[in-house]
PDB file of N, CA and C in Angstrom:
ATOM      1  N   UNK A   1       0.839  -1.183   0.000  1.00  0.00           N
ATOM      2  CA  UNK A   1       0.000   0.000   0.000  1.00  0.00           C
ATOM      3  C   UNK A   1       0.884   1.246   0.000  1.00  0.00           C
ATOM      4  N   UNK A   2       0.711   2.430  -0.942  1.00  0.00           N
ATOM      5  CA  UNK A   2       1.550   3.532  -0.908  1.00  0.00           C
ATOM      6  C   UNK A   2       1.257   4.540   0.197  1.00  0.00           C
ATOM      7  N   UNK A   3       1.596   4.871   0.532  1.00  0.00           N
ATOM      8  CA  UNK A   3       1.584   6.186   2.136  1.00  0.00           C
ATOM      9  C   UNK A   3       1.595   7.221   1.453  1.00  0.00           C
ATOM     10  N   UNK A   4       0.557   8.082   1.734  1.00  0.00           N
ATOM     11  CA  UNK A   4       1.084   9.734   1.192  1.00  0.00           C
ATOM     12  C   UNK A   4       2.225  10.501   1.924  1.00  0.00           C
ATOM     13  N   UNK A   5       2.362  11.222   0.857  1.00  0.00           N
ATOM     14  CA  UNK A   5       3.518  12.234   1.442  1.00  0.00           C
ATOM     15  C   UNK A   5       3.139  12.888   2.438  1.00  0.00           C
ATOM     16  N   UNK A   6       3.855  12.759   4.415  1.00  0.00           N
ATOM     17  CA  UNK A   6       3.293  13.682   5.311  1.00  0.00           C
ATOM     18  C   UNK A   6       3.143  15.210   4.999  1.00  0.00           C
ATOM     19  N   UNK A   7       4.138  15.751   4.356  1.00  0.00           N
ATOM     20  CA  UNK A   7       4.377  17.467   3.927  1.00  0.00           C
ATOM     21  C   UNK A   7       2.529  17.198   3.112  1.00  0.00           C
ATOM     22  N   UNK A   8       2.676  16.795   2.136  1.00  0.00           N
ATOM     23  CA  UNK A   8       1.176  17.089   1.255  1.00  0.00           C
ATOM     24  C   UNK A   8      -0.100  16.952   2.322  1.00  0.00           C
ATOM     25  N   UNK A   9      -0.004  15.751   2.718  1.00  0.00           N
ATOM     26  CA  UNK A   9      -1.123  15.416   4.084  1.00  0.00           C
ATOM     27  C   UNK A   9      -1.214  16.620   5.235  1.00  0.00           C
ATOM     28  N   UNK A  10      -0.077  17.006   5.102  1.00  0.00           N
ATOM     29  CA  UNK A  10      -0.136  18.439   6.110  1.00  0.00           C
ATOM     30  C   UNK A  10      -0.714  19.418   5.510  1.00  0.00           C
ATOM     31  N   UNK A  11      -0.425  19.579   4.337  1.00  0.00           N
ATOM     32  CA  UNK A  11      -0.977  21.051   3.559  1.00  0.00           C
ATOM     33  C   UNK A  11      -2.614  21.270   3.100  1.00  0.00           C
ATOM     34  N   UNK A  12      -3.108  19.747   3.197  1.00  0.00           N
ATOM     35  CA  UNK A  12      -4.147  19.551   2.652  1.00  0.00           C
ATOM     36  C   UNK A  12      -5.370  20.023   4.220  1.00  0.00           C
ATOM     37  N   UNK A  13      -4.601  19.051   4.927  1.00  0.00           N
ATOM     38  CA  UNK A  13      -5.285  19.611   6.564  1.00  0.00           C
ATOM     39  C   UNK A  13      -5.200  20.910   7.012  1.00  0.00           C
ATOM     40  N   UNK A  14      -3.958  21.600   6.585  1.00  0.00           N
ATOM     41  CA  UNK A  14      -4.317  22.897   7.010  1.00  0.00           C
ATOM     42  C   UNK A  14      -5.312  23.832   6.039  1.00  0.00           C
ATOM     43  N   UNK A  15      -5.628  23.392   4.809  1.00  0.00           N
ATOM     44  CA  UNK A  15      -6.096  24.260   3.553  1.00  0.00           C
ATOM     45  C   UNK A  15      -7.579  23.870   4.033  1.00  0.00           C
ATOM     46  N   UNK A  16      -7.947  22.402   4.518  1.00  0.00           N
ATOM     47  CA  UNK A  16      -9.225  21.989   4.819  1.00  0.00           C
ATOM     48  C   UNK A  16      -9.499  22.677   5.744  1.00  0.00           C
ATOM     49  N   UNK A  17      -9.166  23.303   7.000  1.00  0.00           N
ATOM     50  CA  UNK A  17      -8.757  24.103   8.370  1.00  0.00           C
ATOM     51  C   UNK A  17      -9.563  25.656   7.938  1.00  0.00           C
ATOM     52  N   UNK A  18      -8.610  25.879   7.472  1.00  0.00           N
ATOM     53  CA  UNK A  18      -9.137  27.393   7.060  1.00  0.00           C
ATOM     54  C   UNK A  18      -9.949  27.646   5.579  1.00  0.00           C
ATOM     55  N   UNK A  19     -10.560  26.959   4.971  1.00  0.00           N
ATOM     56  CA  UNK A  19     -11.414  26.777   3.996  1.00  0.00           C
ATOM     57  C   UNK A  19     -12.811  26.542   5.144  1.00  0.00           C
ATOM     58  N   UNK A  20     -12.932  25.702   5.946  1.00  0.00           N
ATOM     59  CA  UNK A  20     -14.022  25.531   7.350  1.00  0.00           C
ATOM     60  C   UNK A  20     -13.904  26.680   7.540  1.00  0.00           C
ATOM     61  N   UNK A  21     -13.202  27.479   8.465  1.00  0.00           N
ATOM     62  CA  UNK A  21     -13.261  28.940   8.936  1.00  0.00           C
ATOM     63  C   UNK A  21     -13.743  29.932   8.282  1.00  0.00           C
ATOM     64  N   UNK A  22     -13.148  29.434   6.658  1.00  0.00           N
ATOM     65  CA  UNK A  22     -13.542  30.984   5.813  1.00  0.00           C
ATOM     66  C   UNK A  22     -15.311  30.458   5.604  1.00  0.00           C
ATOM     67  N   UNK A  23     -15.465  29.525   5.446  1.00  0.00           N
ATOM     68  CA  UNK A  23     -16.878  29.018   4.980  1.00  0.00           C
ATOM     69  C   UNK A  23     -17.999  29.456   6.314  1.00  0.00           C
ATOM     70  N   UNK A  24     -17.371  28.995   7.605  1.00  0.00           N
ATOM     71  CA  UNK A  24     -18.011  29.451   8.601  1.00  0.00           C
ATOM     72  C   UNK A  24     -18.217  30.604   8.714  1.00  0.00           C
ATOM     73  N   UNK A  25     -17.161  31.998   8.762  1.00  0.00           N
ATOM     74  CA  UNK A  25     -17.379  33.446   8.625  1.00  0.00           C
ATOM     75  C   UNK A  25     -18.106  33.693   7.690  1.00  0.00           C
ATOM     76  N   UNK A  26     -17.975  33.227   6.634  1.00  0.00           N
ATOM     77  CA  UNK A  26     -19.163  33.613   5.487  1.00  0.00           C
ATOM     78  C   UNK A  26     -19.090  32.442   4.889  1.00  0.00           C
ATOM     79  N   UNK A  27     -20.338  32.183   4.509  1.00  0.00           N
ATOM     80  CA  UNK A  27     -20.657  30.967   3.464  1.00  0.00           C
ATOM     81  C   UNK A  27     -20.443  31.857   1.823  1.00  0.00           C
ATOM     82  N   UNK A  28     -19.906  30.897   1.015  1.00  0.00           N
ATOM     83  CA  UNK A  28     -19.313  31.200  -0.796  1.00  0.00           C
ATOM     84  C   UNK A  28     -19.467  30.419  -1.312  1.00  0.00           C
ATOM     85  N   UNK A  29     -19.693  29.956  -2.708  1.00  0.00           N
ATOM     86  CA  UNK A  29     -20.089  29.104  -3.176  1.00  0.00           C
ATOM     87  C   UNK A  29     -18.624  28.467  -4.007  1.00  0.00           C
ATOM     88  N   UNK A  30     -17.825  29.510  -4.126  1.00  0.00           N
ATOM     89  CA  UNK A  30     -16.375  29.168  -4.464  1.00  0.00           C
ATOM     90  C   UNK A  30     -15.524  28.204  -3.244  1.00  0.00           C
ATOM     91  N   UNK A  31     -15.731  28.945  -2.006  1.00  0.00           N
ATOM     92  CA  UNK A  31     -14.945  28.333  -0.820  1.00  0.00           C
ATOM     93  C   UNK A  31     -15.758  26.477  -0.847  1.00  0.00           C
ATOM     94  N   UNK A  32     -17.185  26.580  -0.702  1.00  0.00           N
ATOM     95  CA  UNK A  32     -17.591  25.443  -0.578  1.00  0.00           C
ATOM     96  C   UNK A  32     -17.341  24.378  -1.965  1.00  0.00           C
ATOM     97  N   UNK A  33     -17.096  25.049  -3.118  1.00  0.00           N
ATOM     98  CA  UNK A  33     -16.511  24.075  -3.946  1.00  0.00           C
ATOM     99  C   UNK A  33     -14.936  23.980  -3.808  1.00  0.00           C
ATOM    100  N   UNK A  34     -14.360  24.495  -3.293  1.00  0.00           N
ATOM    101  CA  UNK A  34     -12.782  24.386  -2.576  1.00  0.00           C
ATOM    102  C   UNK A  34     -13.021  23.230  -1.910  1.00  0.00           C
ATOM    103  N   UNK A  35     -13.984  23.330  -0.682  1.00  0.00           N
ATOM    104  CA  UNK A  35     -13.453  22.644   0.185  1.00  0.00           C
ATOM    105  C   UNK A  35     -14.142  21.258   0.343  1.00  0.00           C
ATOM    106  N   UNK A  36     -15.181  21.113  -0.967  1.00  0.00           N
ATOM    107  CA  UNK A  36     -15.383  19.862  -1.136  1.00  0.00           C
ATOM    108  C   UNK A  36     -14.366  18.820  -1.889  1.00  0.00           C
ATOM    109  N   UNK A  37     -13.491  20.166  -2.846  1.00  0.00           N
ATOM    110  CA  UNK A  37     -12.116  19.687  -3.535  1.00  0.00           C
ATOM    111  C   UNK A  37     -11.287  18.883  -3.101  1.00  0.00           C
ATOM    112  N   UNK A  38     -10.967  19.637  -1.363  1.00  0.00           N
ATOM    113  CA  UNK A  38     -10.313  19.578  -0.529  1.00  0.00           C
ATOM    114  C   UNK A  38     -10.371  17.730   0.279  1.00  0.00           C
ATOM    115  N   UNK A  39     -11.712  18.159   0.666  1.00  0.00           N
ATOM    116  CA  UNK A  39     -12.244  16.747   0.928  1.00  0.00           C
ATOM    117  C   UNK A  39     -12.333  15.777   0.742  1.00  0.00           C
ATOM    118  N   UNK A  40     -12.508  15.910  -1.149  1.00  0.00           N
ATOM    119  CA  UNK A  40     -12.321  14.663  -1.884  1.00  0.00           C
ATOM    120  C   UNK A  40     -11.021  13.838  -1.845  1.00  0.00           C
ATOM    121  N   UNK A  41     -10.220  15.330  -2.447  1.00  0.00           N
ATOM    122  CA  UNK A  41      -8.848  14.519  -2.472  1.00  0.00           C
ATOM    123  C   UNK A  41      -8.185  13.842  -0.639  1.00  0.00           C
ATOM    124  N   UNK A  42      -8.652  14.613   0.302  1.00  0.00           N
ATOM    125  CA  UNK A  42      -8.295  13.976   1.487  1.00  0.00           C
ATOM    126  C   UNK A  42      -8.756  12.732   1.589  1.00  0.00           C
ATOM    127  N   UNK A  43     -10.259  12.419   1.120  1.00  0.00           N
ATOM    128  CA  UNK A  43     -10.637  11.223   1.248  1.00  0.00           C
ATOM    129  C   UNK A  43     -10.017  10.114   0.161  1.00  0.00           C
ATOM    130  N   UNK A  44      -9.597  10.675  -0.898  1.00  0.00           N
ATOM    131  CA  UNK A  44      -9.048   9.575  -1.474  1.00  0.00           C
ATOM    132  C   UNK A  44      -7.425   9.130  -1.045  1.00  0.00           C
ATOM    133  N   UNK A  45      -6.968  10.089  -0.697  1.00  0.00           N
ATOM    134  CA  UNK A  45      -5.181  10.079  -0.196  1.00  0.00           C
ATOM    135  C   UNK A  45      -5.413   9.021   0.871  1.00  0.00           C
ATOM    136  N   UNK A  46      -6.421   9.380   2.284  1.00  0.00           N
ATOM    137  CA  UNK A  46      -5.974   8.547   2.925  1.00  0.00           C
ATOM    138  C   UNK A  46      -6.843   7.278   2.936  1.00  0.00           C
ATOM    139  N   UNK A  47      -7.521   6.717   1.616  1.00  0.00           N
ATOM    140  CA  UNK A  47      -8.693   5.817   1.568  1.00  0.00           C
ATOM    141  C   UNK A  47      -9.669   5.643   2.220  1.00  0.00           C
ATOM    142  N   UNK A  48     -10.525   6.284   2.219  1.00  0.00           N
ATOM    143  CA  UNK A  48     -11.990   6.673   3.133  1.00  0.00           C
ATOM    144  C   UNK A  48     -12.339   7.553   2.090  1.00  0.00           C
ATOM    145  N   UNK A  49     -14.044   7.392   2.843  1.00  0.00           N
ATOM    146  CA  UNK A  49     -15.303   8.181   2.020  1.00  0.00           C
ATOM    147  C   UNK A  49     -15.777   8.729   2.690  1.00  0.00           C
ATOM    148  N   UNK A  50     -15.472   9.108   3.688  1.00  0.00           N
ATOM    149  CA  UNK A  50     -15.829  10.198   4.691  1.00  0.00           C
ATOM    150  C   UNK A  50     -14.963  10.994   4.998  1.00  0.00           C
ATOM    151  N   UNK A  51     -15.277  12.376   5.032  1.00  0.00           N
ATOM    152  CA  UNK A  51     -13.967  13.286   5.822  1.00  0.00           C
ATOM    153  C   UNK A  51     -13.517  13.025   7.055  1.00  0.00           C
ATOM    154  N   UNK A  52     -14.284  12.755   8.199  1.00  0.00           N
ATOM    155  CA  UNK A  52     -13.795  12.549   9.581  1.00  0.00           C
ATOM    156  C   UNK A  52     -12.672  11.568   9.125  1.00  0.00           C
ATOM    157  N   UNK A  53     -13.026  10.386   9.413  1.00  0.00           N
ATOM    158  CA  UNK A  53     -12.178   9.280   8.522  1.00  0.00           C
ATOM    159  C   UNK A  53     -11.072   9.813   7.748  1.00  0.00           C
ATOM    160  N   UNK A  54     -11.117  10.057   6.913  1.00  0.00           N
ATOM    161  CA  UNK A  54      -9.879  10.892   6.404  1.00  0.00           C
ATOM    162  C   UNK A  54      -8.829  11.920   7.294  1.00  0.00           C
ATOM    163  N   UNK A  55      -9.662  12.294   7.754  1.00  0.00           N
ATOM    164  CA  UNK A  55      -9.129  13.825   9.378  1.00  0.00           C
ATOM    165  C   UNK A  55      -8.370  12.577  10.262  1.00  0.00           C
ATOM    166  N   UNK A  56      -9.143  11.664  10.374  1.00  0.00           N
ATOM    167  CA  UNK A  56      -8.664  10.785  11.771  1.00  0.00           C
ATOM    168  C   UNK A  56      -7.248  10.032  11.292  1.00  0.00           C
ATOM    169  N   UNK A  57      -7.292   9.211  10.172  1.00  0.00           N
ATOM    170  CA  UNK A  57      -6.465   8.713   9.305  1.00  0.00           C
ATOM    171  C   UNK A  57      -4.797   9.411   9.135  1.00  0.00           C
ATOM    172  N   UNK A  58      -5.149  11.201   8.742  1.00  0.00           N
ATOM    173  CA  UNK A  58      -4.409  11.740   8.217  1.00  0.00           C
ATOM    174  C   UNK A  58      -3.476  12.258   9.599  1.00  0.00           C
ATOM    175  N   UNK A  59      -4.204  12.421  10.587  1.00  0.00           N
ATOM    176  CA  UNK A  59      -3.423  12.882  11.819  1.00  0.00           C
ATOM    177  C   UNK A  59      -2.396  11.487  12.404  1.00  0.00           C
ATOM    178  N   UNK A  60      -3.507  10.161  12.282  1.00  0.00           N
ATOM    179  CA  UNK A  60      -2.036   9.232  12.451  1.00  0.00           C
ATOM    180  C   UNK A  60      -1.086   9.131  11.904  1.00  0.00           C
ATOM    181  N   UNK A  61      -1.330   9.161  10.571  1.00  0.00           N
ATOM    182  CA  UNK A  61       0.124   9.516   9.709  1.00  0.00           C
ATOM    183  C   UNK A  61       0.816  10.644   9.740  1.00  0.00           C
ATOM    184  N   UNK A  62       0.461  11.724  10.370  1.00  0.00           N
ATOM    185  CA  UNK A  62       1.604  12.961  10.882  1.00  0.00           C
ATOM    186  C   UNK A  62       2.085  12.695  11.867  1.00  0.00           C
ATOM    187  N   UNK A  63       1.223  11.748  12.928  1.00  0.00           N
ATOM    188  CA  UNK A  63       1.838  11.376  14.344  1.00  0.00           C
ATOM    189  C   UNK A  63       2.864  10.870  14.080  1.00  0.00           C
ATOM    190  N   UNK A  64       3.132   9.461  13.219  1.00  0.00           N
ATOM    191  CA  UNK A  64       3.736   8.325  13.322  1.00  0.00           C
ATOM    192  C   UNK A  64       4.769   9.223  12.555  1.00  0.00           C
ATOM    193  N   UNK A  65       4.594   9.628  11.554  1.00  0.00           N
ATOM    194  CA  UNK A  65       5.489  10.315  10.332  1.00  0.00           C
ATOM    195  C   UNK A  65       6.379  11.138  11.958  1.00  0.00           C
ATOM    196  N   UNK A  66       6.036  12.060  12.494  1.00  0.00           N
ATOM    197  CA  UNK A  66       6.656  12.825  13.254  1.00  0.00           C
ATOM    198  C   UNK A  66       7.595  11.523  14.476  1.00  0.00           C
ATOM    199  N   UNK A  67       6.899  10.787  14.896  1.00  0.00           N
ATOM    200  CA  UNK A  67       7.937   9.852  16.080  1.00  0.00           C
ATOM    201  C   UNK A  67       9.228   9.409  15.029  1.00  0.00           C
ATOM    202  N   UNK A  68       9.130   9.208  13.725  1.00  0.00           N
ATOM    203  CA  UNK A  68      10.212   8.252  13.274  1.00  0.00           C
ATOM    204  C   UNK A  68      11.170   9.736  12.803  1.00  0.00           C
ATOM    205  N   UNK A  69      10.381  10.707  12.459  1.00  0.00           N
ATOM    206  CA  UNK A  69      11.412  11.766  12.302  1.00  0.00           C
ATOM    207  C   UNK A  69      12.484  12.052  13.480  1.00  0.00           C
ATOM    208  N   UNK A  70      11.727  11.776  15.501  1.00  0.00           N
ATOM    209  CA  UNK A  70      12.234  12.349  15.999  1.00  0.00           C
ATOM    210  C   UNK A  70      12.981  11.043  16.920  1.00  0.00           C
ATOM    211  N   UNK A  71      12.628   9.914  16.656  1.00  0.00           N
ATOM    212  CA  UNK A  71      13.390   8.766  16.656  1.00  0.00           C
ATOM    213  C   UNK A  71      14.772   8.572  15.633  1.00  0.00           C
ATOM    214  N   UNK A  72      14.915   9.188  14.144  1.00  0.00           N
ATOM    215  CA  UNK A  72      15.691   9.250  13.576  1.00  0.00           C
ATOM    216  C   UNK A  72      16.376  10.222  14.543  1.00  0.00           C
ATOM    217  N   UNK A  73      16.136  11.470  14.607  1.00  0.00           N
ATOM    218  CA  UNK A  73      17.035  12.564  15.343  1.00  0.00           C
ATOM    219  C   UNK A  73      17.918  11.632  16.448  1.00  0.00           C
ATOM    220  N   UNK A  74      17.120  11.256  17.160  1.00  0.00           N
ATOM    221  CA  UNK A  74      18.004  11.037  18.149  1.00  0.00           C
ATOM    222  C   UNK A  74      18.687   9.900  18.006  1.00  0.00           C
ATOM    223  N   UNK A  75      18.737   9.071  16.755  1.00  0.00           N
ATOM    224  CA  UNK A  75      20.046   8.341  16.805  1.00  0.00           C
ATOM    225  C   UNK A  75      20.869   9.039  16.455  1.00  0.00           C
ATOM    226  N   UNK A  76      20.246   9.714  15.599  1.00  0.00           N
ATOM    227  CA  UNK A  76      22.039  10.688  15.118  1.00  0.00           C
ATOM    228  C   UNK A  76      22.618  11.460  15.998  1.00  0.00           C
ATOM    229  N   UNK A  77      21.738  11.837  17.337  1.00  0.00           N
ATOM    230  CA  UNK A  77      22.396  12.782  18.320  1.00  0.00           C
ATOM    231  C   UNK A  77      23.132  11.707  18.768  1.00  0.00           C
ATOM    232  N   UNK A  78      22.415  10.247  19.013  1.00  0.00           N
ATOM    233  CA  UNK A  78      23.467   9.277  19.903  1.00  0.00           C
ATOM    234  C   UNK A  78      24.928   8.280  19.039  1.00  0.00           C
ATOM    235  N   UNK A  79      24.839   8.974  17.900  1.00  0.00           N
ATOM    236  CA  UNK A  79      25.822   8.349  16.927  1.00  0.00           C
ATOM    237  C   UNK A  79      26.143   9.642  15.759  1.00  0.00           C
ATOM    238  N   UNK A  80      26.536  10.641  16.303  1.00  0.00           N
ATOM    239  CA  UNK A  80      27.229  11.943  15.325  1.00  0.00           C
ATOM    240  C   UNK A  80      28.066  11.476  14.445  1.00  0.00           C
ATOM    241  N   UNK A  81      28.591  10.638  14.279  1.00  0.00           N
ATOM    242  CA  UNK A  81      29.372  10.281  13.539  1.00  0.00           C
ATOM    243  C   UNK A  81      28.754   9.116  12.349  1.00  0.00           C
ATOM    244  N   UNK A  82      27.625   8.656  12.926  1.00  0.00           N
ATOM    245  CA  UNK A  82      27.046   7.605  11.992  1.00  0.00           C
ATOM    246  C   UNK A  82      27.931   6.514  11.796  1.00  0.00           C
ATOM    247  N   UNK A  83      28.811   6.255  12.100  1.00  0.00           N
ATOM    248  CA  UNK A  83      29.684   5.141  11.657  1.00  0.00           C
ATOM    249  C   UNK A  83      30.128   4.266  12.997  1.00  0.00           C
ATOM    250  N   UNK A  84      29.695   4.606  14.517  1.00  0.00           N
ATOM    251  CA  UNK A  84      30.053   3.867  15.094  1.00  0.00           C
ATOM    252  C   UNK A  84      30.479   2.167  14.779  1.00  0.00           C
ATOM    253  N   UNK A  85      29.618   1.421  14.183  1.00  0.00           N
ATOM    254  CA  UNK A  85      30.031   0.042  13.304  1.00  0.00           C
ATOM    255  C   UNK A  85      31.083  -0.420  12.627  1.00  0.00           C
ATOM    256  N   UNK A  86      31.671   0.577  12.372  1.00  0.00           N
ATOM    257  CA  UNK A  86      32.334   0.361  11.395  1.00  0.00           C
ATOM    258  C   UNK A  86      34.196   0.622  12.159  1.00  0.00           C
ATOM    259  N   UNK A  87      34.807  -0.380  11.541  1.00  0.00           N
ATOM    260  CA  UNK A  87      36.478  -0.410  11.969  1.00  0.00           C
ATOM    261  C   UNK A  87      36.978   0.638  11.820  1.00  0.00           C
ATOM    262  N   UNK A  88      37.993   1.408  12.808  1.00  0.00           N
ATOM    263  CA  UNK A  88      38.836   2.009  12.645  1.00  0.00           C
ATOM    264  C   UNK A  88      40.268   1.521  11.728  1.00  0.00           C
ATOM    265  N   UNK A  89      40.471   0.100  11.730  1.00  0.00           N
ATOM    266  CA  UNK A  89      41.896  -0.647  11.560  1.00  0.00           C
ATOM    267  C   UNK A  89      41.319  -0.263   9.440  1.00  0.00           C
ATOM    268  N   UNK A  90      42.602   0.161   9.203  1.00  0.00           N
ATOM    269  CA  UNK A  90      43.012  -0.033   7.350  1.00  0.00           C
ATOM    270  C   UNK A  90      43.466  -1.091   7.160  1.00  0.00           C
TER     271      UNK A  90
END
């Protein structure tokens, strides 16, 4: 199964975010075809036919996306050199 890109999955949640807000301050008939745009493609990225579902979906994959980012970090803080493994002897 392919994973979306977290950066895109992020941009899409925040565009869905404030497309709600602008729709809430005033209802448009442009914003609400935005943000059914919005919706669709969220629902198809993270496979669901519902937005919640999609919302719920898309936040685990920023979660998880974010622990392995900050699990990567900290091996490299605990191995700066990256090569601990490897021989010193030529």
């Amino acid at each position: 199964m392919l994973v979306p890109d977290p950066k895109v999955v992020r941009k899409l949640l925040t565009r869905y975010a404030s497309l709600q807000i602008a729709q809430a301050e005033q209802e448009r008939e442009a914003t609400a075809r935005e943000l059914e745009d919005v919706s669709y493609t969220l629902c198809v990225m993270m496979g669901t036919n519902r937005i919640h579902d999609a919302i719920a979906k898309a936040d685990a994959l920023l979660l998880s996306a974010g622990r392995r980012t900050a699990d990567a970090a900290a091996g490299a803080a605990a191995d700066p050199g990256g090569d601990s493994d490897l021989s010193l002897a030529v």
